[in-house]
C-alpha atoms as a PDB file:
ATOM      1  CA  UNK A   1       0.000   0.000   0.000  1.00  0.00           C
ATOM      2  CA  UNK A   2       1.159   3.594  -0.745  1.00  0.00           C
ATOM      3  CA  UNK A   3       1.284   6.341   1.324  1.00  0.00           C
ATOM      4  CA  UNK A   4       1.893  10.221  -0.602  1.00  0.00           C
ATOM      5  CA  UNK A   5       1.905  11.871   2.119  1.00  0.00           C
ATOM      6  CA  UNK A   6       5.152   9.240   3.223  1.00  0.00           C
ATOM      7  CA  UNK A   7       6.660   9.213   0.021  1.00  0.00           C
ATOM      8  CA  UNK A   8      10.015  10.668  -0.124  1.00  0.00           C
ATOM      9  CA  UNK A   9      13.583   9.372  -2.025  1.00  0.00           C
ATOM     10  CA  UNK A  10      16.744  10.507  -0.425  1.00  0.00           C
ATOM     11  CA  UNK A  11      20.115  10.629  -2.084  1.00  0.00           C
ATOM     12  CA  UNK A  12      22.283   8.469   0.107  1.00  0.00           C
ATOM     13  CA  UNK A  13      26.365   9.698   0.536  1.00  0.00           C
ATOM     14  CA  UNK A  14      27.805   7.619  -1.892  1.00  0.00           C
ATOM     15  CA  UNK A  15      25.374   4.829  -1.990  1.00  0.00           C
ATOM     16  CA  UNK A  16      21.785   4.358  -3.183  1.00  0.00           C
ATOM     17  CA  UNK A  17      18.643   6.037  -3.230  1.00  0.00           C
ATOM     18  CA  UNK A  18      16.551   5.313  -0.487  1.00  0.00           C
ATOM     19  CA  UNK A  19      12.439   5.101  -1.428  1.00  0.00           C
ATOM     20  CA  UNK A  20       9.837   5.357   1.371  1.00  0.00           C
ATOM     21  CA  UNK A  21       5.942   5.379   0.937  1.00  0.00           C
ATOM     22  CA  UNK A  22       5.710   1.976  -1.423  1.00  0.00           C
ATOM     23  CA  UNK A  23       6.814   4.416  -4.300  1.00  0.00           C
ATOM     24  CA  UNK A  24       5.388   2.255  -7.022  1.00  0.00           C
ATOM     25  CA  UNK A  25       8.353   0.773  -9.539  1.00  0.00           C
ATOM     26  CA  UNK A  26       7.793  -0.153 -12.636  1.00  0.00           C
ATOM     27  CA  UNK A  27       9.299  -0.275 -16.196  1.00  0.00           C
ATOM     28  CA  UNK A  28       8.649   2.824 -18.434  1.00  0.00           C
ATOM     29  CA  UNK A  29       9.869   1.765 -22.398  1.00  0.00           C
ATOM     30  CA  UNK A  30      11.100   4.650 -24.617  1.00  0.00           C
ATOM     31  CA  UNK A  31       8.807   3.658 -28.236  1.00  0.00           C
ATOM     32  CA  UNK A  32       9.733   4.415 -31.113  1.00  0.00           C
ATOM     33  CA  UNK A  33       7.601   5.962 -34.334  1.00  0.00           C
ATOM     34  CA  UNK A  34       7.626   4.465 -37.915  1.00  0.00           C
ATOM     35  CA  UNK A  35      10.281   7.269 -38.378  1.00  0.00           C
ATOM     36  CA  UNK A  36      12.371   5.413 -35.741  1.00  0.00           C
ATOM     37  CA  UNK A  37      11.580   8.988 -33.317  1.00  0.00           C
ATOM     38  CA  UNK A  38      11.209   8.664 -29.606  1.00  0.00           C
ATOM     39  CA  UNK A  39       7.277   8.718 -29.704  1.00  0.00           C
ATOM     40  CA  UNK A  40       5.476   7.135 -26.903  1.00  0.00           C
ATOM     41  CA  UNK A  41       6.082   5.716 -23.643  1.00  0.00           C
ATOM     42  CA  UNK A  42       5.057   2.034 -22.834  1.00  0.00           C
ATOM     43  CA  UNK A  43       4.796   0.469 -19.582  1.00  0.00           C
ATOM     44  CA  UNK A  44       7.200  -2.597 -18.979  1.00  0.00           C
ATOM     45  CA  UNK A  45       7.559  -5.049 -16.118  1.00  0.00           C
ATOM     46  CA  UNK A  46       6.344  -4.253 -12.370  1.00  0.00           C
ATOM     47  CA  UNK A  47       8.406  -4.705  -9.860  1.00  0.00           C
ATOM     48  CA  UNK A  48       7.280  -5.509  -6.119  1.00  0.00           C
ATOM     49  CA  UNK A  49       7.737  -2.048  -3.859  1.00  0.00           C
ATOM     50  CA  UNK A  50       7.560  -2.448  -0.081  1.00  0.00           C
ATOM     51  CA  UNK A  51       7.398   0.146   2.197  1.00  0.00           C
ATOM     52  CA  UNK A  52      11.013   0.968   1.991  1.00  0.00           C
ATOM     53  CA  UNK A  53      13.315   0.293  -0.640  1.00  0.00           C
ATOM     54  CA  UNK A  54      16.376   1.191  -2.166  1.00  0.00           C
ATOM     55  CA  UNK A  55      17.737   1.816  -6.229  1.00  0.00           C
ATOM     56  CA  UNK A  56      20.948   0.928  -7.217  1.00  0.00           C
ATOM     57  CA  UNK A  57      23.041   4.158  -8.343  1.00  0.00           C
ATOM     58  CA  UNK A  58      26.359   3.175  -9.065  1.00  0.00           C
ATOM     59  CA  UNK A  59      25.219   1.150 -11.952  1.00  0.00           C
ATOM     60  CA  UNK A  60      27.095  -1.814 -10.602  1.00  0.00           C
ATOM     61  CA  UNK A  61      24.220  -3.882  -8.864  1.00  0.00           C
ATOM     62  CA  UNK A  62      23.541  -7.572 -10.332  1.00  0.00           C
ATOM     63  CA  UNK A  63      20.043  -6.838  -8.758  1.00  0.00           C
ATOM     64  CA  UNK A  64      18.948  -4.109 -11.054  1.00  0.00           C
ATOM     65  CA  UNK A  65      17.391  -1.384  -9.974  1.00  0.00           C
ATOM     66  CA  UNK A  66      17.808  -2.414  -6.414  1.00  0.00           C
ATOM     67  CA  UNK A  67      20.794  -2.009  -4.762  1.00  0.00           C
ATOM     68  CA  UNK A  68      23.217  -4.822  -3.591  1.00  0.00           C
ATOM     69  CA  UNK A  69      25.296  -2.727  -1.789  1.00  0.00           C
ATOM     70  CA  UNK A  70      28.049  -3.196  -5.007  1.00  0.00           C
ATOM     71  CA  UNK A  71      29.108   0.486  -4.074  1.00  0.00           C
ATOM     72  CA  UNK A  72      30.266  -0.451  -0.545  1.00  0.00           C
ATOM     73  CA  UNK A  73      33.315  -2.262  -2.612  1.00  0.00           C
ATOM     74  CA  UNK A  74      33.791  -0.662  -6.278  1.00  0.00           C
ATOM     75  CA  UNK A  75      34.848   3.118  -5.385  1.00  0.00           C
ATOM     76  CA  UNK A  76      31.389   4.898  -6.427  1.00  0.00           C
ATOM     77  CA  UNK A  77      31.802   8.343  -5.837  1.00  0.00           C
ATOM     78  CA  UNK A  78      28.117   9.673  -5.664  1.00  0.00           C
ATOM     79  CA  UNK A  79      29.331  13.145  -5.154  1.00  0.00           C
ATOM     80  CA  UNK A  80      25.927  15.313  -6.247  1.00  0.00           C
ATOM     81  CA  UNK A  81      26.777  18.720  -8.874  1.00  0.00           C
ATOM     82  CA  UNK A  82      23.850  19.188  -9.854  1.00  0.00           C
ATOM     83  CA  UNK A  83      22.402  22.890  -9.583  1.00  0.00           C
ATOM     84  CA  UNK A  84      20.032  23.772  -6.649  1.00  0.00           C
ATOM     85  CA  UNK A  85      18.449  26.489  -7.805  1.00  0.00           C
ATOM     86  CA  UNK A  86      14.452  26.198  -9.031  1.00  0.00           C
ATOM     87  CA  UNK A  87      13.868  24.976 -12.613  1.00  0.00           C
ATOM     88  CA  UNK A  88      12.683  28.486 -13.693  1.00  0.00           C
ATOM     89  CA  UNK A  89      16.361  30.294 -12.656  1.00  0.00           C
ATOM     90  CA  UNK A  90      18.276  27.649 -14.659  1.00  0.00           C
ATOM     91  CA  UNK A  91      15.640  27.330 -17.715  1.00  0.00           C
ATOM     92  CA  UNK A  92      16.035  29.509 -20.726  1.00  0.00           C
ATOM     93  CA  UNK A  93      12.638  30.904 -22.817  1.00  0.00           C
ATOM     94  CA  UNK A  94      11.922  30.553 -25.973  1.00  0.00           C
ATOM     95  CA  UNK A  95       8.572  32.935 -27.594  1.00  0.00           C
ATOM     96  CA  UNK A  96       6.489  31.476 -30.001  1.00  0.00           C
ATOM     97  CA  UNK A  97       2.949  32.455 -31.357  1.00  0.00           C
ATOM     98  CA  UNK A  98       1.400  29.732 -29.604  1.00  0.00           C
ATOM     99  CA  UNK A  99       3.097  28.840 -26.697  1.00  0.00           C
ATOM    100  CA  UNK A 100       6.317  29.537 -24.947  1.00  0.00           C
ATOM    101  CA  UNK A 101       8.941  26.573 -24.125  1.00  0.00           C
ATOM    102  CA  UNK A 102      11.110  26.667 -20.961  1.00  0.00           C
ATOM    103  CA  UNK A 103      14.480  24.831 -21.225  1.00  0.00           C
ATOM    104  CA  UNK A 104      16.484  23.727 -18.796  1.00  0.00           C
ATOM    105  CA  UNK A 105      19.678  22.058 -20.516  1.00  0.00           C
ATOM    106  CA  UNK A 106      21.152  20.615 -17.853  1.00  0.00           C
ATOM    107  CA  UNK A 107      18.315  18.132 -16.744  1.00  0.00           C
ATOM    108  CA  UNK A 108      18.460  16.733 -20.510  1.00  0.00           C
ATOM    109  CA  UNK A 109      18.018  13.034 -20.209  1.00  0.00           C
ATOM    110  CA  UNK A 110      18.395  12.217 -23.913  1.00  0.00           C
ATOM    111  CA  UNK A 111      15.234  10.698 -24.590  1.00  0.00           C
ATOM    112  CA  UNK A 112      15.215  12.671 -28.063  1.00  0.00           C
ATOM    113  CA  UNK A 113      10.753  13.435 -27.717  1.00  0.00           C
ATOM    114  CA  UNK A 114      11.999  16.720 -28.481  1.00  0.00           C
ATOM    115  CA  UNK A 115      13.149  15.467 -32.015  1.00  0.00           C
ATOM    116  CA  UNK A 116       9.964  13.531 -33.313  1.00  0.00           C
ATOM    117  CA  UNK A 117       8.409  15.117 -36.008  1.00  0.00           C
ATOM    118  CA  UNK A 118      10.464  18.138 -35.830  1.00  0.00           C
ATOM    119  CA  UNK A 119      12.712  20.004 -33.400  1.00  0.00           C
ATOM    120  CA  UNK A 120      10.730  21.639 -30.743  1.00  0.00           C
ATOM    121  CA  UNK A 121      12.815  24.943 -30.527  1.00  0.00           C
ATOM    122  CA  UNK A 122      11.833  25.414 -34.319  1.00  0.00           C
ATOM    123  CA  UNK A 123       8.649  24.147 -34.158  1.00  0.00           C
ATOM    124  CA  UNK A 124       7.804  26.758 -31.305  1.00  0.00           C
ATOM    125  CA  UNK A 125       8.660  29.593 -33.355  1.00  0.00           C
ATOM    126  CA  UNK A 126       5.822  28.800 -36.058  1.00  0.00           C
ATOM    127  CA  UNK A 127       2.217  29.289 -35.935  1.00  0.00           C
ATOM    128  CA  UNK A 128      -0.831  26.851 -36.532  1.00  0.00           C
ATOM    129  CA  UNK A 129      -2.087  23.563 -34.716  1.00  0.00           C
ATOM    130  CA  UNK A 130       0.299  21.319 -35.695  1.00  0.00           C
ATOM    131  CA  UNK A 131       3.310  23.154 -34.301  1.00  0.00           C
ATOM    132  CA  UNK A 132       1.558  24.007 -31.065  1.00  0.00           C
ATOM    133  CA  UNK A 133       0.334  20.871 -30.278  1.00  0.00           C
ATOM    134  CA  UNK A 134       3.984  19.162 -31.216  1.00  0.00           C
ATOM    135  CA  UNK A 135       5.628  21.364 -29.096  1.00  0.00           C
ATOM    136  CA  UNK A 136       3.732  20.600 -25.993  1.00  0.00           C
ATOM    137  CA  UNK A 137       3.891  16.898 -26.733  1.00  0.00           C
ATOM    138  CA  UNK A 138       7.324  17.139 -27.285  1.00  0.00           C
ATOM    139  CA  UNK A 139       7.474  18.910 -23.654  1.00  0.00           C
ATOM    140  CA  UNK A 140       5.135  15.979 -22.276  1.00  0.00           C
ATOM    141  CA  UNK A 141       6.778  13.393 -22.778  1.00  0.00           C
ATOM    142  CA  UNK A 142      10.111  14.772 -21.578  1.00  0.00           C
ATOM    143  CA  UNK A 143      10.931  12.514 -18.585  1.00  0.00           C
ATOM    144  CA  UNK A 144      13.280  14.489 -16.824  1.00  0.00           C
ATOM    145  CA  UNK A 145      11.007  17.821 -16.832  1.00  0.00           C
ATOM    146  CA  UNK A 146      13.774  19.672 -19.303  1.00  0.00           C
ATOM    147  CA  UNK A 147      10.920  21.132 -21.431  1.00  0.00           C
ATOM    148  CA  UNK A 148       8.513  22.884 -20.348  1.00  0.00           C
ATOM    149  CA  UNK A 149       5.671  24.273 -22.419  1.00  0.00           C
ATOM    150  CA  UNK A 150       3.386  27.278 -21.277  1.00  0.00           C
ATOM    151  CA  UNK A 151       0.316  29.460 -22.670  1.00  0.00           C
ATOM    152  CA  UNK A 152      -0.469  33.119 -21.765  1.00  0.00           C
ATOM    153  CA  UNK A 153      -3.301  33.063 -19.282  1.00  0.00           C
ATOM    154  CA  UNK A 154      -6.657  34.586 -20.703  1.00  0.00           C
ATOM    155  CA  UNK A 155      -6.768  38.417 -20.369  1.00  0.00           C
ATOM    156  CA  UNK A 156      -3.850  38.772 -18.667  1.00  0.00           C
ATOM    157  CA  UNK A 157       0.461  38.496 -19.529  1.00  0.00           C
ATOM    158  CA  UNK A 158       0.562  35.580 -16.876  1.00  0.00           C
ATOM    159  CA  UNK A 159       1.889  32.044 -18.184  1.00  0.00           C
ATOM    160  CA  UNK A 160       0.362  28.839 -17.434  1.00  0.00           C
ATOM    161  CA  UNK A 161       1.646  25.161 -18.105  1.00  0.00           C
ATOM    162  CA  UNK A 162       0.269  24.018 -21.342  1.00  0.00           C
ATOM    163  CA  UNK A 163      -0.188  20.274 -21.969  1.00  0.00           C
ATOM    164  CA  UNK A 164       1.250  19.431 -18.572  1.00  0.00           C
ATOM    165  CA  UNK A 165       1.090  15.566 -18.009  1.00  0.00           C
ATOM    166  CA  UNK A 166      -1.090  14.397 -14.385  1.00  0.00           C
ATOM    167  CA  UNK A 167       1.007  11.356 -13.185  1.00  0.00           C
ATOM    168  CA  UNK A 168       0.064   9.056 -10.048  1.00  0.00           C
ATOM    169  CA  UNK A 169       3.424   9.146  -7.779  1.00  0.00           C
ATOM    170  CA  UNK A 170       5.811   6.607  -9.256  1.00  0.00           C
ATOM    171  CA  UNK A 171       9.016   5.886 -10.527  1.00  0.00           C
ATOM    172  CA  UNK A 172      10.114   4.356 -13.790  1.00  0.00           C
ATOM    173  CA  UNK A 173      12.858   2.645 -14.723  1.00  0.00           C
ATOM    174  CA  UNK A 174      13.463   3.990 -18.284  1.00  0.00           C
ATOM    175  CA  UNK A 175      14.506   1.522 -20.847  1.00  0.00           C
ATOM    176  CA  UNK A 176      15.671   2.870 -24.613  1.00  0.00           C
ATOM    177  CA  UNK A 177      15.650  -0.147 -27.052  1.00  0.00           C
ATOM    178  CA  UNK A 178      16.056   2.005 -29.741  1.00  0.00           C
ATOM    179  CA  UNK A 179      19.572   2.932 -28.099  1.00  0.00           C
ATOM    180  CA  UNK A 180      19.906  -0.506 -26.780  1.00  0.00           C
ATOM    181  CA  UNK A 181      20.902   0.879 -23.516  1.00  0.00           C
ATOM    182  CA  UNK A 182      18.893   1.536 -20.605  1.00  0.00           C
ATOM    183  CA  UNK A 183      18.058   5.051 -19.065  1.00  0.00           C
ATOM    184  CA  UNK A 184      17.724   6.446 -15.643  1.00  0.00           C
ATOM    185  CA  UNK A 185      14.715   6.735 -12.907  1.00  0.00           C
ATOM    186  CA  UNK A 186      11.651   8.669 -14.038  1.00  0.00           C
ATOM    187  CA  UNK A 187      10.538  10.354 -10.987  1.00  0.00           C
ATOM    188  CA  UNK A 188       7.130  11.018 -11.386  1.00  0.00           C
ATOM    189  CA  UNK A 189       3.943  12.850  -9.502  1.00  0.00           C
ATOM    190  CA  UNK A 190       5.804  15.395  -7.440  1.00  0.00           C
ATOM    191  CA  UNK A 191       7.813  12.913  -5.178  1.00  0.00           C
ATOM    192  CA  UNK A 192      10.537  14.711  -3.174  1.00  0.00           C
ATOM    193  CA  UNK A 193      13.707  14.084  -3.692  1.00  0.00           C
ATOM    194  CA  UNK A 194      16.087  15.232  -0.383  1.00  0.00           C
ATOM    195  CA  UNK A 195      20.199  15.546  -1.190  1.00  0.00           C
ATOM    196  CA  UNK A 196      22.478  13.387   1.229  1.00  0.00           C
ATOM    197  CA  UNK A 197      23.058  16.116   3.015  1.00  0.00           C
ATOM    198  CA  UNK A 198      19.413  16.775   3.960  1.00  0.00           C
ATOM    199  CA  UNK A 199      18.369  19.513   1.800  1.00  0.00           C
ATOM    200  CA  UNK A 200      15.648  19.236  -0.399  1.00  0.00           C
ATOM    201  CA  UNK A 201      15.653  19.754  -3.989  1.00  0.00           C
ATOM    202  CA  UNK A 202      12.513  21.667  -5.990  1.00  0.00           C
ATOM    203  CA  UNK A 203       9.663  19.067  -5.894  1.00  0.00           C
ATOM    204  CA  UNK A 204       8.904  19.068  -9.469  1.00  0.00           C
ATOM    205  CA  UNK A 205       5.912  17.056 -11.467  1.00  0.00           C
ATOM    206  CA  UNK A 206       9.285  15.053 -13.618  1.00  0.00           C
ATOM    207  CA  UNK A 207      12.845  14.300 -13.022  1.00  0.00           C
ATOM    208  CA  UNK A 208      15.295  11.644 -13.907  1.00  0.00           C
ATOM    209  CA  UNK A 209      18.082  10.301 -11.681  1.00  0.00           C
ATOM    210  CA  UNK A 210      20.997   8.700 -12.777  1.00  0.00           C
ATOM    211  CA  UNK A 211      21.662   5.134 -11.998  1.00  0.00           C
ATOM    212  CA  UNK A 212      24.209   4.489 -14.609  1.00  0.00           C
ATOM    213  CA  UNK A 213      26.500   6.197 -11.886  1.00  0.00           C
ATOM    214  CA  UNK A 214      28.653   8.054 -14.586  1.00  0.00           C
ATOM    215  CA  UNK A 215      26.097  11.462 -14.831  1.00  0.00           C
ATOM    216  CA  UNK A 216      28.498  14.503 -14.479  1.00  0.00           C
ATOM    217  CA  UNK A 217      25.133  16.038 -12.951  1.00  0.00           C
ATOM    218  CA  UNK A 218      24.076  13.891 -10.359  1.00  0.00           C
ATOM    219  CA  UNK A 219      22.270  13.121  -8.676  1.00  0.00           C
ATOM    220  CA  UNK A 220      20.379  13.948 -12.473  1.00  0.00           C
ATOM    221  CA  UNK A 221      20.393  11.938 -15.388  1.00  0.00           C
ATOM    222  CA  UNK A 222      22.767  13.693 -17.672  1.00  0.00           C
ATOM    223  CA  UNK A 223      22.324  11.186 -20.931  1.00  0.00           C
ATOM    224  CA  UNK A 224      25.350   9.683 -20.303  1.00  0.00           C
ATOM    225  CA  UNK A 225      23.766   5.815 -20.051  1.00  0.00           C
ATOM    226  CA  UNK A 226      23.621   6.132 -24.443  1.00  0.00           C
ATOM    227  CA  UNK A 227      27.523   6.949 -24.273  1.00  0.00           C
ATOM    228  CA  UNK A 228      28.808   4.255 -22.363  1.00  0.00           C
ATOM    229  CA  UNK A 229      26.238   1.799 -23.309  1.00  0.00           C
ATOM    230  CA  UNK A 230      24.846   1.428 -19.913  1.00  0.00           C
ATOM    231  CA  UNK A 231      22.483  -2.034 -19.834  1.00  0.00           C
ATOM    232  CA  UNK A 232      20.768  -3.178 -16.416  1.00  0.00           C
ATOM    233  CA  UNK A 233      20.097  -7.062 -18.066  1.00  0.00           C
ATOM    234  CA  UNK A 234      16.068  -6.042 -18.369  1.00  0.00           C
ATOM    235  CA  UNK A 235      16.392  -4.078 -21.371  1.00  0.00           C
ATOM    236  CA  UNK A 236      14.284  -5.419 -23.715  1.00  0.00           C
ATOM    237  CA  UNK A 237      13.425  -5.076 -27.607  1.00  0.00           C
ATOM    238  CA  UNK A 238      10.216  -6.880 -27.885  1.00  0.00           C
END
């Protein structure tokens, strides 16, 4: 049974992430389009979630996610970089007829959703339908929260999120056939996330987490799983 009010992940000090509530855990497949385009997101294997668990984030676990306690022995340093400020301080805008899109580079997760059917920073820049509504896809079905896409509030200059995706809290461990290398921990649903040294970072409605242990902006997914070919023996093509 879960328990949002109890749900909370915390970045141990050079070991794994620690889940409480009964977080539910379950694969989250990266599908592609008949272009071969990151288009959809498909829902995998579950996995059991007690109360209490915890995710392997050196990469080095042969119980993927969970943790083994491999880091205790192989050197992992889980040192976190990544930027505390609030999403809206690190993201850049971009102005379009339609909508606006918010990007913050440094969460990118390289799930490439921002690529199908055109490049989002173009496509926000035109006018019509079928740019608008790609662009705020596009933003959707970013996993680590990256892209953002907004529309002006009626009668006033105020901004609100457009096309925002309403997720249940869970996390999903992101596999990218296409790649053939498997992805980080889709946080999902608002879940806080607390750093090892207690301090909490911006609850926000999507985030990714490494687990490849190699991010340079951890404790964020940085992309770097597709470089070094990072595979947790579930990734599947089928």
């Amino acid at each position: 049974m879960t328990d949002d009010k109890k749900m909370r992940i915390t970045v141990t000090e050079n070991g794994p992430y620690q889940v409480e509530g009964g977080v539910p855990l379950a694969q989250q497949i990266i599908e592609p389009n008949e272009e071969g385009e990151s288009w959809e997101w498909r829902e995998g294997r579950t996995f059991d979630a007690p109360q209490s668990y915890r995710l392997c984030r050196c990469g080095q676990s042969k119980n993927k996610p969970f943790c083994d306690n491999s880091h205790l022995t192989n050197g992992f340093d889980g040192t976190e970089t990544a930027e505390r400020a609030p999403y809206l301080e690190q993201a850049v805008g971009y102005e379009g007829p339609e909508v606006t899109l918010t990007d913050a580079e440094a969460l990118c997760s390289f799930a490439r959703f921002c690529a199908a059917r055109g490049n989002a920073w173009k496509l926000v820049r035109q006018d019509g339908e079928e740019a608008r509504e790609l662009v705020k896809r596009a933003a959707a079905h970013c996993p680590s929260g990256r892209l953002v896409a907004w529309r002006p509030v009626e009668g006033g200059k105020e901004l609100e999120r457009a096309g925002e995706p309403i997720f249940e809290p869970s996390i999903g461990v992101v596999e990218d056939p296409s790649l053939g290398v498997s992805s980080g921990l889709w946080v999902r649903g608002g879940i806080p996330v607390h750093s090892a040294d207690g301090t909490p970072y911006e609850v926000r409605n999507r985030m990714m987490l490494c687990r490849c242990g190699k991010s340079e902006n951890k404790p964020f997914c940085d992309g770097t799983h597709a470089e070094i070919g990072f595979n947790d023996g579930l990734l599947t093509t089928e």
